[in-house]
N, C-alpha and C. Protein backbone atom coordinates (compact mmCIF):
# COMPACT_ATOMS: atom_id res chain seq x y z
N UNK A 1 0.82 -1.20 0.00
CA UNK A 1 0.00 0.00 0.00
C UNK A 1 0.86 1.25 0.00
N UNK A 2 1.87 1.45 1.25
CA UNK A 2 2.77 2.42 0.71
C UNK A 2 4.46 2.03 -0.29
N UNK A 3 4.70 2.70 0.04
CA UNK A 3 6.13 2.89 -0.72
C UNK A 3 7.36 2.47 0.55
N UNK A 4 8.54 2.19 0.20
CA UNK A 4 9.37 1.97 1.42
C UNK A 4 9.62 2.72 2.48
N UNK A 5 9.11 3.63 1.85
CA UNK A 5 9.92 4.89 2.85
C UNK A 5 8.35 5.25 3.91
N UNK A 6 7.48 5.03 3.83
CA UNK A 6 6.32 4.51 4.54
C UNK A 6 6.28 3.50 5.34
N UNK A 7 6.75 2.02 4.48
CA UNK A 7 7.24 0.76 5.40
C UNK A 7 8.15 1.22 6.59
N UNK A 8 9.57 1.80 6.33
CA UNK A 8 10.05 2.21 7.51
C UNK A 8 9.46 2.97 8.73
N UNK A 9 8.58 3.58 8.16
CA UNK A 9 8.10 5.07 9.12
C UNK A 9 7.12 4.21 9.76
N UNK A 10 5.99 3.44 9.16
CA UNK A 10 5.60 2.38 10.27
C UNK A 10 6.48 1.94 11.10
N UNK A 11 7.23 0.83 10.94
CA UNK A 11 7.96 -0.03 11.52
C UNK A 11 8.77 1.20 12.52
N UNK A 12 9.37 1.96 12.14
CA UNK A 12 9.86 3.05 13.17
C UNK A 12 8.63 3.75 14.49
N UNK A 13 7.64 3.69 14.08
CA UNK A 13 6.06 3.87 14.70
C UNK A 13 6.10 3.00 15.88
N UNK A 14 6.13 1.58 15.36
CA UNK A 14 6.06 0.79 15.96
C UNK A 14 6.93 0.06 17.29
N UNK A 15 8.40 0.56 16.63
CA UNK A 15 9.46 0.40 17.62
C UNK A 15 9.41 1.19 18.72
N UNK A 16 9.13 2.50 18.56
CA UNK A 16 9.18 3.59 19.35
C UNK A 16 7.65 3.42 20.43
N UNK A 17 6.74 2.90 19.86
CA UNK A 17 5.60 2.44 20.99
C UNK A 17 5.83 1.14 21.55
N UNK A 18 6.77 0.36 21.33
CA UNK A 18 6.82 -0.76 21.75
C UNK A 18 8.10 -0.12 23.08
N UNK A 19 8.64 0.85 23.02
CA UNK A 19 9.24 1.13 23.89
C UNK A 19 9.09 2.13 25.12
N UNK A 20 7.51 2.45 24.83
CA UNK A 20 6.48 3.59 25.73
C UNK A 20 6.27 2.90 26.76
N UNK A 21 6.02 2.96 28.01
CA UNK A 21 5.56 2.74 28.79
C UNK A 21 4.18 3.82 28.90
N UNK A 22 3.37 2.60 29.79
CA UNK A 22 1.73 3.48 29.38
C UNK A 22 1.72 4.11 30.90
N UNK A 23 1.61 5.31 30.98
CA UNK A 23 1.33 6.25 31.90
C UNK A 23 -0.06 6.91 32.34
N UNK A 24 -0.49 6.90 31.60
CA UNK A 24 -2.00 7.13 31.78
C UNK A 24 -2.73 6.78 32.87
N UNK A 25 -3.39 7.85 33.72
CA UNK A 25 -3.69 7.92 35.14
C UNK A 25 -4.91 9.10 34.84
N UNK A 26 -6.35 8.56 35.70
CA UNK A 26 -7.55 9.45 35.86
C UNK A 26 -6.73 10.71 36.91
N UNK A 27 -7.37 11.72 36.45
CA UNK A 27 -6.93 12.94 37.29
C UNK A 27 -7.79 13.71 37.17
N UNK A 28 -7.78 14.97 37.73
CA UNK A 28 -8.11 15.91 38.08
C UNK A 28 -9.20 16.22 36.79
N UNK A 29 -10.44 16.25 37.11
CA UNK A 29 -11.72 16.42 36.47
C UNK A 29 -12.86 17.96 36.04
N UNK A 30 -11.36 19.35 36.27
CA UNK A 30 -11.70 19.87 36.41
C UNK A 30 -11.92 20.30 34.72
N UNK A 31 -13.07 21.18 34.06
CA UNK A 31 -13.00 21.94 33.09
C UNK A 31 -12.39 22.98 33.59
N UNK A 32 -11.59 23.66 32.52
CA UNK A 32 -11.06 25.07 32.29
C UNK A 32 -11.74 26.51 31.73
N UNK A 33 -11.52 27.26 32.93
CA UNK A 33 -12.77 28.53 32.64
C UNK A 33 -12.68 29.12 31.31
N UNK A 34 -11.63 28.78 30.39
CA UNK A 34 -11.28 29.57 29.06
C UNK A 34 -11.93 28.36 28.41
N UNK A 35 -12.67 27.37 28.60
CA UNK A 35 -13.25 27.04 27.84
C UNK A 35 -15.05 27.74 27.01
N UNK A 36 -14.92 27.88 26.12
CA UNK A 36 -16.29 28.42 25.12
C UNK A 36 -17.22 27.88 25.34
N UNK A 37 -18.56 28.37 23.95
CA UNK A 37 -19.32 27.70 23.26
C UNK A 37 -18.52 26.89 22.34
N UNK A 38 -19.59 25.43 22.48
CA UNK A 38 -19.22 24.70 20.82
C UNK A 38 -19.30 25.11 19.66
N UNK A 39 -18.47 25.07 18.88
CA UNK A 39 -18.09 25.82 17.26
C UNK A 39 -17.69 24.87 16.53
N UNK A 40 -17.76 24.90 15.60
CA UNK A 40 -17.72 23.90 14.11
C UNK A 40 -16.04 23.31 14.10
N UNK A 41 -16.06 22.07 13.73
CA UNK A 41 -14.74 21.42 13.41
C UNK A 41 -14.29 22.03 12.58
N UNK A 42 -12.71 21.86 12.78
CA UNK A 42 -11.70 22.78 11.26
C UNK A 42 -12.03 22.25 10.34
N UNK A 43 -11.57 22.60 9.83
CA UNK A 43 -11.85 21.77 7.85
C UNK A 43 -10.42 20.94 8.03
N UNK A 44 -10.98 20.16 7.64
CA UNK A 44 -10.49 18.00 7.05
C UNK A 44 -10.73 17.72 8.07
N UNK A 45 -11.36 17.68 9.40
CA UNK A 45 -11.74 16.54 10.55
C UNK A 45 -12.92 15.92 10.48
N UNK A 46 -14.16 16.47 9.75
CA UNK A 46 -14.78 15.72 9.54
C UNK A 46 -14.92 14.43 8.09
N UNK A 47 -13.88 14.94 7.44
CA UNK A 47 -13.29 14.12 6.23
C UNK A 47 -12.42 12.77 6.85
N UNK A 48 -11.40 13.66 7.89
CA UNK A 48 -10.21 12.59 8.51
C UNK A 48 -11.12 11.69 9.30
N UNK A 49 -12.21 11.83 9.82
CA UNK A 49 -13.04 11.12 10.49
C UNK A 49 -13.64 9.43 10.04
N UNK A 50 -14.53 10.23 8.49
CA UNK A 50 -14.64 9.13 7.67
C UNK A 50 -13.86 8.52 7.02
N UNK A 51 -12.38 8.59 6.94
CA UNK A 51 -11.55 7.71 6.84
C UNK A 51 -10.97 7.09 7.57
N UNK A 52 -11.14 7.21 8.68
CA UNK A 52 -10.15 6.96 10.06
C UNK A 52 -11.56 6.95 11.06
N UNK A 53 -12.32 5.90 11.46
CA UNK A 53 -13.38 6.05 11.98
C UNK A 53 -13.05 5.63 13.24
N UNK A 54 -12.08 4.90 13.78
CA UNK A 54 -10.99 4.26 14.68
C UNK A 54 -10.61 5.43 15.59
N UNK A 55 -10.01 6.65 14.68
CA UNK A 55 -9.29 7.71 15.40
C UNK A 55 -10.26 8.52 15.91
N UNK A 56 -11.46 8.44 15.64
CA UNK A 56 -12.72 9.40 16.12
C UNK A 56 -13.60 9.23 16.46
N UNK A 57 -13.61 7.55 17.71
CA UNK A 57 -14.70 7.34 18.33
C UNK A 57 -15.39 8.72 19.35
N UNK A 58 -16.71 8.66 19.15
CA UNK A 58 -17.08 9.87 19.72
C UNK A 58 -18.09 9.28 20.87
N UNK A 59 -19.22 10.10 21.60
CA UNK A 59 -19.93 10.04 22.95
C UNK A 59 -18.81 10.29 24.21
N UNK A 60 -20.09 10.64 24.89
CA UNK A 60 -19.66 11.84 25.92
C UNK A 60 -19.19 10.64 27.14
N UNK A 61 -17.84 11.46 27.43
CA UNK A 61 -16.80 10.78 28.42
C UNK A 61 -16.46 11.68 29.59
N UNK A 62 -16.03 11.22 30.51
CA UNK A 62 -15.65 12.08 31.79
C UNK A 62 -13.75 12.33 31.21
N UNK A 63 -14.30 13.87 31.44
CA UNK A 63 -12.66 14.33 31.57
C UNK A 63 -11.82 14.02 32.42
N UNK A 64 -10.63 13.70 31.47
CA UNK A 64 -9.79 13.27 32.51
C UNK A 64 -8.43 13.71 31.88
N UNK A 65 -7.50 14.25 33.05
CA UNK A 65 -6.46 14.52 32.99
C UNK A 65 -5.02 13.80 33.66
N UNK A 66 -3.90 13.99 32.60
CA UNK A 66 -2.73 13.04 32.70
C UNK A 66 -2.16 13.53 34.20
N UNK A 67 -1.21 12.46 35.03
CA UNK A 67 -0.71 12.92 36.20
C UNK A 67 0.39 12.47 35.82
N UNK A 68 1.45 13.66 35.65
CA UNK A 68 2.64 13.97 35.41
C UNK A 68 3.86 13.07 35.73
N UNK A 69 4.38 12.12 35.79
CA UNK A 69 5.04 11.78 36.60
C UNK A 69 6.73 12.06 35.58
N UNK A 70 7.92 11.30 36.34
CA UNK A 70 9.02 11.71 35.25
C UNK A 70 9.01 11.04 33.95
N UNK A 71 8.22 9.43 34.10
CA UNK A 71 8.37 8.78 32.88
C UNK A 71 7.46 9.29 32.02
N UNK A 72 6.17 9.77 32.31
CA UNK A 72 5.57 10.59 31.68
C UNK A 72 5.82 11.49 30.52
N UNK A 73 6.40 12.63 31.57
CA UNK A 73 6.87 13.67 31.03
C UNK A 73 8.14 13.69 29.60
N UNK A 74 8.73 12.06 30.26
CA UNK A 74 9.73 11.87 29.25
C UNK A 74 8.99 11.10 27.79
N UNK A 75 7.76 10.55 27.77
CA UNK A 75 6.88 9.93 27.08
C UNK A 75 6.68 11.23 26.10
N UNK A 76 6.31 11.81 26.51
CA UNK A 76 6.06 13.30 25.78
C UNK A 76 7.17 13.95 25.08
N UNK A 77 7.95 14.11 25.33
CA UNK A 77 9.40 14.79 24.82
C UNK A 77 9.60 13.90 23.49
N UNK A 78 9.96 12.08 23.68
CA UNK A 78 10.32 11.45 23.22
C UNK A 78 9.24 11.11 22.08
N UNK A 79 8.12 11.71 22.08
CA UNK A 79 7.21 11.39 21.15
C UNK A 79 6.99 12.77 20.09
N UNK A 80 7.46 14.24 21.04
CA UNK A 80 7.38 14.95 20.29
C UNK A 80 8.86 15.11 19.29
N UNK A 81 9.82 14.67 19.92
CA UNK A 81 11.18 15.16 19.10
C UNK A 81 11.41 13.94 18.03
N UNK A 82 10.47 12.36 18.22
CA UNK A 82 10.62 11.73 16.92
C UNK A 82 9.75 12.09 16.06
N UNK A 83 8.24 12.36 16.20
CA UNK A 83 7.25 12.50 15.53
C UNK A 83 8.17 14.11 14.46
N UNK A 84 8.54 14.72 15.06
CA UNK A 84 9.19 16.06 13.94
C UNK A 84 10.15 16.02 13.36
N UNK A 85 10.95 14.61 13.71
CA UNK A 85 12.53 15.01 13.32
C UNK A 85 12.02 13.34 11.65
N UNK A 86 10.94 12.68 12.07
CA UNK A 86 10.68 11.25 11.26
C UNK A 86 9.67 12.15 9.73
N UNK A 87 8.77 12.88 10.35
CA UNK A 87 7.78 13.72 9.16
C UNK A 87 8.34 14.69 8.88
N UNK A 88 8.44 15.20 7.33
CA UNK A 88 8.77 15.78 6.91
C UNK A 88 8.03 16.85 5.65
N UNK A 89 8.14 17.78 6.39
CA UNK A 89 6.97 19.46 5.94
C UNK A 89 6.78 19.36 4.47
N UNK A 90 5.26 19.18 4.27
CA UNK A 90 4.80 19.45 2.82
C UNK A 90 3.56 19.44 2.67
N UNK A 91 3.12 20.60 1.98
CA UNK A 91 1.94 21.42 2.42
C UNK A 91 0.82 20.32 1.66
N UNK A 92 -0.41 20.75 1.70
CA UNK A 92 -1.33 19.66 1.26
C UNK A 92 -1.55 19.93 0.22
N UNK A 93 -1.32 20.88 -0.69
CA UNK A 93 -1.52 21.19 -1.79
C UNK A 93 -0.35 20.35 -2.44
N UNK A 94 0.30 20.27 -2.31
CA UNK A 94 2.20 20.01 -2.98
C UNK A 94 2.05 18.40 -2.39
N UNK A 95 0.82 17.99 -1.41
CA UNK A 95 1.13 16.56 -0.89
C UNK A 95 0.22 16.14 -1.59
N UNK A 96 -1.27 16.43 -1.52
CA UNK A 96 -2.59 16.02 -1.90
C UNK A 96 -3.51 16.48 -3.41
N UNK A 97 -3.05 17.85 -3.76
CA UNK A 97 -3.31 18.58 -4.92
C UNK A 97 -4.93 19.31 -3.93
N UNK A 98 -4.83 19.52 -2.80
CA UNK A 98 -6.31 19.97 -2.58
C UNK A 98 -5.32 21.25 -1.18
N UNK A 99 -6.17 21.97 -0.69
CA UNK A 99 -5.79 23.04 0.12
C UNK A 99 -5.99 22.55 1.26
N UNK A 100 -6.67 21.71 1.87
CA UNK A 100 -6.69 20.81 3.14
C UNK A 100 -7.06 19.88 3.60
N UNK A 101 -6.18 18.66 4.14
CA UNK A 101 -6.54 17.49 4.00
C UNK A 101 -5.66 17.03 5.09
N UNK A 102 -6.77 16.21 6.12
CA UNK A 102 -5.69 15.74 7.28
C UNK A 102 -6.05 14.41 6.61
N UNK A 103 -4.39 14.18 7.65
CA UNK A 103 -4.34 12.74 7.34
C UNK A 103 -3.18 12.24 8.43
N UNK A 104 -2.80 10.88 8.68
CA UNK A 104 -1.94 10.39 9.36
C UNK A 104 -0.97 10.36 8.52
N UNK A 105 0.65 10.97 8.62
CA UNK A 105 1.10 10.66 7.57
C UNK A 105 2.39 9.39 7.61
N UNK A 106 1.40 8.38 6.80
CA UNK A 106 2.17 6.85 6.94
C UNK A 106 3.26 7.02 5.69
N UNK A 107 3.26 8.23 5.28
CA UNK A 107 4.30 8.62 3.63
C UNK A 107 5.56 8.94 4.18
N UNK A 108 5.45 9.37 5.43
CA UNK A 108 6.84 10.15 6.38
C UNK A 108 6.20 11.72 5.79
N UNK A 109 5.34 12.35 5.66
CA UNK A 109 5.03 13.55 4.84
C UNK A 109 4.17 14.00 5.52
N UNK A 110 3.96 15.60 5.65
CA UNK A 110 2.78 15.64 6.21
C UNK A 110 2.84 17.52 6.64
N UNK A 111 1.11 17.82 6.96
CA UNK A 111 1.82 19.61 7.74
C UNK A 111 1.42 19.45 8.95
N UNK A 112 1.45 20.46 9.62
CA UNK A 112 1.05 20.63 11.18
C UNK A 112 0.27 19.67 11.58
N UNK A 113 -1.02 19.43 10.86
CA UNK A 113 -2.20 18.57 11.45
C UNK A 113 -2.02 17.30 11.55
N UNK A 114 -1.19 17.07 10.68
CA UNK A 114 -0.84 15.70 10.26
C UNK A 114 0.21 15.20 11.38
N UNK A 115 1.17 15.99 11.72
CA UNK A 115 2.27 15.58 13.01
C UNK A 115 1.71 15.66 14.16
N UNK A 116 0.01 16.07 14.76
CA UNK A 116 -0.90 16.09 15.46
C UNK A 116 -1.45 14.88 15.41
N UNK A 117 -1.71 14.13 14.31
CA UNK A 117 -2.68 13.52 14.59
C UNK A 117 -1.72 11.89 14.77
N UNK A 118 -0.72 12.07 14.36
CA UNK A 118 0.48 11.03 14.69
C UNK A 118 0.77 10.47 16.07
N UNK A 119 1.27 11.92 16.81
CA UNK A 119 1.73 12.18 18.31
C UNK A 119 0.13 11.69 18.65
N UNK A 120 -0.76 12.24 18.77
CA UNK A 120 -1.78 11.61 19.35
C UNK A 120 -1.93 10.20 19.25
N UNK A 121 -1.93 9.65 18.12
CA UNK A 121 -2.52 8.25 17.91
C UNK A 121 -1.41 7.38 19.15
N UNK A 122 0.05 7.74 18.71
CA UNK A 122 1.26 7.34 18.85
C UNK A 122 0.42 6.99 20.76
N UNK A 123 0.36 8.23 21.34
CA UNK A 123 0.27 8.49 22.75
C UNK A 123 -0.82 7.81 23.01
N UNK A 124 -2.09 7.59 22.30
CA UNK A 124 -3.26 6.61 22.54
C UNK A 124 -2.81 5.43 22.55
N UNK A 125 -2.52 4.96 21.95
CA UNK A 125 -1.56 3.67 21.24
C UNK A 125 -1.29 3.09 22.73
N UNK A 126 0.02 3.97 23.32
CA UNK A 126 0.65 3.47 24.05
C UNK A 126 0.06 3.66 25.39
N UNK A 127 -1.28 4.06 25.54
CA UNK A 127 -2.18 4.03 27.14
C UNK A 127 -2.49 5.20 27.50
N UNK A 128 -2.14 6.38 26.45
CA UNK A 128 -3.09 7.41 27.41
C UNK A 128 -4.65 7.68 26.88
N UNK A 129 -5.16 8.39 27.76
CA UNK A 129 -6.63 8.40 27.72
C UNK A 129 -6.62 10.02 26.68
N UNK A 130 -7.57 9.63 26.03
CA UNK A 130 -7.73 10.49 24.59
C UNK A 130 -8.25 11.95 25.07
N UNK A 131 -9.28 11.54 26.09
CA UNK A 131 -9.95 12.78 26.76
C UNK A 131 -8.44 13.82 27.30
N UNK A 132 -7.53 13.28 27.38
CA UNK A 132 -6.47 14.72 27.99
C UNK A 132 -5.37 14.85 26.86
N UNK A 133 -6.01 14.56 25.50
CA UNK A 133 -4.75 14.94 24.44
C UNK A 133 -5.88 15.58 23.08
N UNK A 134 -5.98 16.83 23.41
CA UNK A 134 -6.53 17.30 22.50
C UNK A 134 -5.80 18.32 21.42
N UNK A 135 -6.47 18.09 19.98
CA UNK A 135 -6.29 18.95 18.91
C UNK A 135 -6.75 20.24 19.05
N UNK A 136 -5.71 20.75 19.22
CA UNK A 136 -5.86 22.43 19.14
C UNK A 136 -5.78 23.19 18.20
N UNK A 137 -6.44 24.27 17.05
CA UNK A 137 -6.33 25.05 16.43
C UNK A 137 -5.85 26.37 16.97
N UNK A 138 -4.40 27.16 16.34
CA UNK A 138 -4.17 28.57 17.10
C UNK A 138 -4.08 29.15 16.16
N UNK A 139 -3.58 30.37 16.61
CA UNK A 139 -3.20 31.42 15.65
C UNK A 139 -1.37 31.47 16.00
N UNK A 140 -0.27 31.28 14.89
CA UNK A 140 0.59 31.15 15.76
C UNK A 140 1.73 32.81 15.34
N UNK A 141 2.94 32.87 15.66
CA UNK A 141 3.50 34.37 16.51
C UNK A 141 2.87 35.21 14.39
N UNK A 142 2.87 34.43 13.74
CA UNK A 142 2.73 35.80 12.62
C UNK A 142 1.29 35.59 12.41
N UNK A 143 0.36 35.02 13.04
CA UNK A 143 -1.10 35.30 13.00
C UNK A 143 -1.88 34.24 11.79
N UNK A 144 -1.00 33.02 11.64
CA UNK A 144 -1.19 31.99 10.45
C UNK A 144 -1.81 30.99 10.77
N UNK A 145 -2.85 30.55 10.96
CA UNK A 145 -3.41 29.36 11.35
C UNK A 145 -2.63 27.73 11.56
N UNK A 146 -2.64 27.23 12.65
CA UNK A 146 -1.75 26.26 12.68
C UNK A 146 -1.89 25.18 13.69
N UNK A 147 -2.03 23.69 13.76
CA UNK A 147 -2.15 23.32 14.56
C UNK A 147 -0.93 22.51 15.42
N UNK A 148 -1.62 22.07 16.98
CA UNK A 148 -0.97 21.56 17.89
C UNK A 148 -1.76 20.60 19.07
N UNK A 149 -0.99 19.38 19.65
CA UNK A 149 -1.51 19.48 20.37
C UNK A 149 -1.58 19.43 22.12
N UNK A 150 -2.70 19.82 22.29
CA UNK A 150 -2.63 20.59 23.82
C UNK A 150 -2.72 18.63 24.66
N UNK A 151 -1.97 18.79 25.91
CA UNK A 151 -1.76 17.55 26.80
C UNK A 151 -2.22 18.33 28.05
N UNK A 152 -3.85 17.79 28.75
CA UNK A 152 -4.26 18.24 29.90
C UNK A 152 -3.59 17.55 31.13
N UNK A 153 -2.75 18.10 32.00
CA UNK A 153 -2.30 17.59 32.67
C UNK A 153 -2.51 18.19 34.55
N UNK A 154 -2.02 17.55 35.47
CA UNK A 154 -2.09 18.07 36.70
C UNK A 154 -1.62 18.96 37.08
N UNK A 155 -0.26 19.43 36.09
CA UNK A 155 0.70 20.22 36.68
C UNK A 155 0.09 21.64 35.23
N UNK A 156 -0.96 21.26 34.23
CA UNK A 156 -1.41 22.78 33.54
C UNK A 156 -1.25 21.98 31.94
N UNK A 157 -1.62 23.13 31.40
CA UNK A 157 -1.89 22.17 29.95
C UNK A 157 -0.29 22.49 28.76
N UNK A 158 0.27 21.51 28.24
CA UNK A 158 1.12 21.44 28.05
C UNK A 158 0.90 21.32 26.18
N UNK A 159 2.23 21.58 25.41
CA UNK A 159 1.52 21.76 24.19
C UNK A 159 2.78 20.86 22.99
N UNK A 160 2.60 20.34 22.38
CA UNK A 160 3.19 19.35 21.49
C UNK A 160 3.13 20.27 20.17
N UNK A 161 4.23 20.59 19.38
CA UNK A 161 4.31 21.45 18.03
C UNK A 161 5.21 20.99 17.73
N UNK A 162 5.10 20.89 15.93
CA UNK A 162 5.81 20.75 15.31
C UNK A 162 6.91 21.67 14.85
N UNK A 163 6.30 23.26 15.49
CA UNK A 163 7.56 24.19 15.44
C UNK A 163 8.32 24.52 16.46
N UNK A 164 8.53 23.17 17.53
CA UNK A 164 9.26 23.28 18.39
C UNK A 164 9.58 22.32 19.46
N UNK A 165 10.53 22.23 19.17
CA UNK A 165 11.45 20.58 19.76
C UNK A 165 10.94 20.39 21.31
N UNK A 166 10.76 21.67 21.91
CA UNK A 166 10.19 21.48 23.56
C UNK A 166 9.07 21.57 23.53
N UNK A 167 9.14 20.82 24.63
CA UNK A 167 7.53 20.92 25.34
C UNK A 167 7.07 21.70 25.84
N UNK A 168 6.14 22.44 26.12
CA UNK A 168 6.20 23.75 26.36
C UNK A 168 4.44 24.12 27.16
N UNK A 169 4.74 24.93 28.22
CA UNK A 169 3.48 25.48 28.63
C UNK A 169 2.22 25.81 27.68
N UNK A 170 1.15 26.02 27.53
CA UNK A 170 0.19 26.69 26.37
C UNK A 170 0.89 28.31 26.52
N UNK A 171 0.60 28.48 27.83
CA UNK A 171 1.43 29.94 27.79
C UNK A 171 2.40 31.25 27.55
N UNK A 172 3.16 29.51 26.97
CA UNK A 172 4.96 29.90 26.35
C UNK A 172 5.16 29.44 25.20
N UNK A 173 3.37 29.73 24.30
CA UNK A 173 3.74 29.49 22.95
C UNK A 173 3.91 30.69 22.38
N UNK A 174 3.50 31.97 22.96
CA UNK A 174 3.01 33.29 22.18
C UNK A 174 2.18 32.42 21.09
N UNK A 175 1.30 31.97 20.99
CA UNK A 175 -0.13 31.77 20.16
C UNK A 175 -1.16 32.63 20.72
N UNK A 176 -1.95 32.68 20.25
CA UNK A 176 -3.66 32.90 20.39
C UNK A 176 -4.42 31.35 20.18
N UNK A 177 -5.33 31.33 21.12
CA UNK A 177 -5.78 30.07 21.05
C UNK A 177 -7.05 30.09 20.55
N UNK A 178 -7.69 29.11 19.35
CA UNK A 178 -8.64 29.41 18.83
C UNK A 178 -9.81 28.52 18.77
N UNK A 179 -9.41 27.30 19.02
CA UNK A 179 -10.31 25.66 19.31
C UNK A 179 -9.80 24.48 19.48
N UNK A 180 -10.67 24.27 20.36
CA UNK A 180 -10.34 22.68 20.29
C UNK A 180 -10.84 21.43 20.67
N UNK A 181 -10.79 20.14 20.86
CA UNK A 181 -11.77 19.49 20.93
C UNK A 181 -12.05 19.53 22.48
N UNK A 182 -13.50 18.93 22.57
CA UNK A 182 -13.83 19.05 23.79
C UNK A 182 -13.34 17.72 24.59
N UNK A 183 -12.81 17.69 26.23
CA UNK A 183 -12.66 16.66 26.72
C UNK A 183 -13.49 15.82 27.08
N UNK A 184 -14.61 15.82 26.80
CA UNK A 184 -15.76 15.08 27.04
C UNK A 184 -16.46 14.56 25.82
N UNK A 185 -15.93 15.02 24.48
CA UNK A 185 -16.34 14.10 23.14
C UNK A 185 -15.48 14.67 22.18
N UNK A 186 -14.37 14.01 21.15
CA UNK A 186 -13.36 14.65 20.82
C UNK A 186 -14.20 15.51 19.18
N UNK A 187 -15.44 14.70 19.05
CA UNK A 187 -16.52 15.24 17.83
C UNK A 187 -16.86 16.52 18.26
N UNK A 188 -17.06 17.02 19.40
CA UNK A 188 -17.41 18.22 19.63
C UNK A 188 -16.20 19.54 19.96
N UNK A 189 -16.10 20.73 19.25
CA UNK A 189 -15.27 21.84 19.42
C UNK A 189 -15.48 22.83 19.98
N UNK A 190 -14.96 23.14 21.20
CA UNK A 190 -14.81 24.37 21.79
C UNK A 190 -14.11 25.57 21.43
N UNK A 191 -14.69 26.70 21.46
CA UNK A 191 -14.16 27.78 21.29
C UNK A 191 -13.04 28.37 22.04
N UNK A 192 -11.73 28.77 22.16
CA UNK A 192 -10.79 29.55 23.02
C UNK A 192 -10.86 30.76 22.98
N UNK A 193 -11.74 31.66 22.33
CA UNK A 193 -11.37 32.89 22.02
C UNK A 193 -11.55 33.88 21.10
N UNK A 194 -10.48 33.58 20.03
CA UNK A 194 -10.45 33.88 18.66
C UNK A 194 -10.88 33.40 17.48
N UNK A 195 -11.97 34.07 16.79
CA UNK A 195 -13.30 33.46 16.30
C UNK A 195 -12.97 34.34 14.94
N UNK A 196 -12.16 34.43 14.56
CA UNK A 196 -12.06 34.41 13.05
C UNK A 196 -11.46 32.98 12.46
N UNK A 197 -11.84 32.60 11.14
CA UNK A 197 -11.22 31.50 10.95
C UNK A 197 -10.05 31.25 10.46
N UNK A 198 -10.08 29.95 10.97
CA UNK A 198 -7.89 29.59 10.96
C UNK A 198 -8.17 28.04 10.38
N UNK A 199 -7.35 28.33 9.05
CA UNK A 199 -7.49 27.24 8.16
C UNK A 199 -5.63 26.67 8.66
N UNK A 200 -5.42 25.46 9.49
CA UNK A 200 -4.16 25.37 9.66
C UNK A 200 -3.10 24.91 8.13
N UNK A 201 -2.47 25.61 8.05
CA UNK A 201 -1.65 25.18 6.90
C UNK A 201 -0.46 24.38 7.35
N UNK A 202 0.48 23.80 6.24
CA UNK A 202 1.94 23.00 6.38
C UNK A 202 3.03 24.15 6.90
N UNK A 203 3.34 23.68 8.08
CA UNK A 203 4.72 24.54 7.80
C UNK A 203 5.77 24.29 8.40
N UNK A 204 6.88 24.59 7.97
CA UNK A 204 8.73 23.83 8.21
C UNK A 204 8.58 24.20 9.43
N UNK A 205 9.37 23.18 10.59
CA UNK A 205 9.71 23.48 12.04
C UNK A 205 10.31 25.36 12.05
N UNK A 206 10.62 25.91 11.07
CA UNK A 206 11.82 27.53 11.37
C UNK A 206 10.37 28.04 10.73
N UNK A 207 9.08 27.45 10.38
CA UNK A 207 7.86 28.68 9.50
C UNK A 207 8.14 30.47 9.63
């Protein structure tokens, strides 16, 4: 189905979860006051959905958030610095011939959404609970639509990007935050804020 260079990037997928330890722990059940009204999914999630019906079981779940511990924390690092350094930036137009299109990318290829929806699966995969790893839509430092994603945790919500090797507070992205899924059904989107629309595009870790 793919090409070799796909075969590897599985099999590299695979090594790297076979070496996760599952951390995943019920926590702290609180919603966050910056959470919105529900607002419409980005464009390609309800597309990535019907292809990937696996990645988007939906009905309403109790939130729950990750409890930090060191192996944890190192689960996270180690998932964000392979998932960016293994995919490699190419916009969906130049990947797909269409202007937006998520997808998992099993090609080694892929833009922002796509190294989102990787790290997530990757982190489901290996035992965490889906309700505290949500897809975030922002606005990022030049005001370009882009995604990431946010990790609800005990110690505050933590953020996984492809334009940046650390892990990092939501706070210490300089973003604007604009949606994201809700922790209680990942089909449903909450508003953060900024309510103009943000179509996330591809872009190189230096964008």
């Amino acid at each position: 189905m793919f090409g070799s260079k796909g075969r590897r990037t599985g099999m590299a997928i695979a090594a790297v979860l076979l070496g996760m330890a599952t951390t995943a722990h019920a926590g702290d059940e609180r919603l966050y006051a910056s959470l919105g009204d529900s607002t419409r999914a980005p464009i390609g999630w309800v597309e990535f959905c019907a292809d990937n019906p696996g990645d988007c079981r939906g009905g309403a779940t109790q939130a729950r958030d990750i409890v930090i511990t060191q192996t944890a924390w190192k689960d996270l690092l180690r998932v964000n610095h392979w998932v960016n350094e293994t995919v490699k930036p190419l916009t969906d137009m130049d990947h797909w011939g269409v202007i937006e299109k998520w997808s998992l990318p099993t090609d080694g290829y892929g833009d922002c959404e796509d190294y989102v929806l990787l790290k997530r699966k990757m982190l489901i995969d290996a035992g965490w609970p889906r309700e505290a790893l949500l897809i975030t839509v922002v606005r990022d430092k030049k005001g370009e639509g882009h995604a990431v994603l946010t990790v609800k945790t005990d110690k505050g919500e933590f953020v996984l990007d492809n334009q940046n090797e650390n892990v990092v507070a939501w706070t210490e992205t300089g973003y604007r935050f604009v949606k994201r899924q809700s922790q209680s059904d990942p089909n449903v989107w909450v508003s953060l804020g900024d309510s103009r629309p943000a179509v996330a595009t591809a872009s190189a870790r230096g964008h």
